[in-house]
Protein backbone atom coordinates (compact mmCIF):
# COMPACT_ATOMS: atom_id res chain seq x y z
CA UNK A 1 37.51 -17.79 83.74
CA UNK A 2 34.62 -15.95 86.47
CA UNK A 3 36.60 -15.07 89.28
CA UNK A 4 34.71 -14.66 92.43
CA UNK A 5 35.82 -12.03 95.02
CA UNK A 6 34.19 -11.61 98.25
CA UNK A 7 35.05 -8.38 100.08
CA UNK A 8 35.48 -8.11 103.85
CA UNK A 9 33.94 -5.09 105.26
CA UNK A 10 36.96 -4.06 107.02
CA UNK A 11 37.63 -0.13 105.66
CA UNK A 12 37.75 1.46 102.48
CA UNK A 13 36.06 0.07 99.96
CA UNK A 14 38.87 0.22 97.17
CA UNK A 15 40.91 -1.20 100.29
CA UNK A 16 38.81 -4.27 100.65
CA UNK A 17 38.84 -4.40 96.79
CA UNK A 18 42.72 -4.25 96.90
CA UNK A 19 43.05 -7.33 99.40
CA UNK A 20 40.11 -9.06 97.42
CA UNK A 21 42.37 -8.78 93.89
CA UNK A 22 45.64 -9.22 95.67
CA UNK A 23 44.52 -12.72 97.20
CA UNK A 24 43.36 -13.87 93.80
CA UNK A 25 46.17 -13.01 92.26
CA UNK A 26 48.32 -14.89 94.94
CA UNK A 27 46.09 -18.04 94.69
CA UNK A 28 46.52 -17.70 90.60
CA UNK A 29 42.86 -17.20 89.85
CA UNK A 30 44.30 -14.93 86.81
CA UNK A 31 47.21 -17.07 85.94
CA UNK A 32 50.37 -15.66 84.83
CA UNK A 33 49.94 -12.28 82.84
CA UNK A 34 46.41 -13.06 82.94
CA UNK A 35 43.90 -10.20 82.17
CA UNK A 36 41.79 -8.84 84.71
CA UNK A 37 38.94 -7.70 84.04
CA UNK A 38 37.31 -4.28 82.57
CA UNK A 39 37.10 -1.92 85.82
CA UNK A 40 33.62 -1.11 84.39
CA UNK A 41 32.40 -4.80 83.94
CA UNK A 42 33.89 -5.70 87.63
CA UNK A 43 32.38 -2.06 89.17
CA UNK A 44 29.12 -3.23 87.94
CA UNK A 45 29.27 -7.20 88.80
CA UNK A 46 30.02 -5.69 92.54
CA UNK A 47 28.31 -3.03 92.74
CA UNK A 48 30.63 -0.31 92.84
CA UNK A 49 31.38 3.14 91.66
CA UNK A 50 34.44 2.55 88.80
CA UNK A 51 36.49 5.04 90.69
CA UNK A 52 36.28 2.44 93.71
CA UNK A 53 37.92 -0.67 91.04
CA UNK A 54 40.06 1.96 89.71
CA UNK A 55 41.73 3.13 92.81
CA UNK A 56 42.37 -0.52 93.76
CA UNK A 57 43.69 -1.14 90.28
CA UNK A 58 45.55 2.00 90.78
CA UNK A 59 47.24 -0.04 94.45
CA UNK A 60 47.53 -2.94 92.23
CA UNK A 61 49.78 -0.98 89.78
CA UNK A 62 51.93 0.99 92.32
CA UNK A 63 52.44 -2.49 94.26
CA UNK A 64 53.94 -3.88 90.91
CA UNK A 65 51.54 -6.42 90.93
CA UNK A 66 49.33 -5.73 87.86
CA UNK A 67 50.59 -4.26 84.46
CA UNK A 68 47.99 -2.01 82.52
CA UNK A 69 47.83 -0.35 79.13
CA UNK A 70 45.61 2.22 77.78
CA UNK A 71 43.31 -0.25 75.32
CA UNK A 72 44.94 -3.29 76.36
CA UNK A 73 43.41 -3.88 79.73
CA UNK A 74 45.03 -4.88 82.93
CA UNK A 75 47.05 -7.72 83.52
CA UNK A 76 48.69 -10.00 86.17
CA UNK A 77 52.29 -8.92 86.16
CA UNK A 78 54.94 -11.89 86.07
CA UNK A 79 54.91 -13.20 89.45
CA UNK A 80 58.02 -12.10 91.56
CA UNK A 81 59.23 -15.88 91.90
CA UNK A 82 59.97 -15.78 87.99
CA UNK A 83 61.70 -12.67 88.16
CA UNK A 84 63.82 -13.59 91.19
CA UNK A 85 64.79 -16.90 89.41
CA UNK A 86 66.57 -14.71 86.59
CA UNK A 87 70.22 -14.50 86.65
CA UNK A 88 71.74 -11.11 86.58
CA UNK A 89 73.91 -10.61 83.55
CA UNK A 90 77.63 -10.43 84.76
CA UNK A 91 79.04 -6.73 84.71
CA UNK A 92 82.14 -6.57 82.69
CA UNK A 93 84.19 -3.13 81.36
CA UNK A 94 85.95 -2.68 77.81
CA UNK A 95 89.46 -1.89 78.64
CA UNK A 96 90.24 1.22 77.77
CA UNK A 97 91.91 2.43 74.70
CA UNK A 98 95.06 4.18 75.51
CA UNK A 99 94.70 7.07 72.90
């Protein structure tokens, strides 16, 4: 799937790169744990150094919002909806042995 991201002008460029990735990850252009792709292959579709798509990556990471692996590429992390939706497993302590 070609994912088309259109930067705004406003600041850094990683910065504009950041809001660019973060929108298409809200709108589900990547679907869940979707891969994103190479930071070389998206540097050169847009023109960019790959220290520019790797410090937005980098944001994208920190924010929780992206999972990467060496080797294995980047991925959409599992949206925060899903993970709020999980129960929390119930707490309980062993009583305790008298000994």
């Amino acid at each position: 799937m070609a994912v088309t991201l259109q930067l705004d002008g406003q600041g850094p460029r990683h910065a504009q790169l950041t809001r660019a990735l973060k929108q298409a990850l809200a709108d589900g252009c990547f679907g869940a744990r979707g891969r994103l792709p190479p930071t070389r292959q998206l540097a050169r579709d847009l023109g960019l150094s790959r220290n520019t798509v790797l410090a937005a990556y980098e944001q994208l990471r920190a924010e929780g919002l992206v999972q990467a692996r060496v080797g294995s590429g980047t991925r959409a992390a599992v949206p925060r909806t899903a993970l709020a939706e999980r129960r929390p497993v119930p707490f309980t302590s062993r009583p305790q042995s008298a000994a």
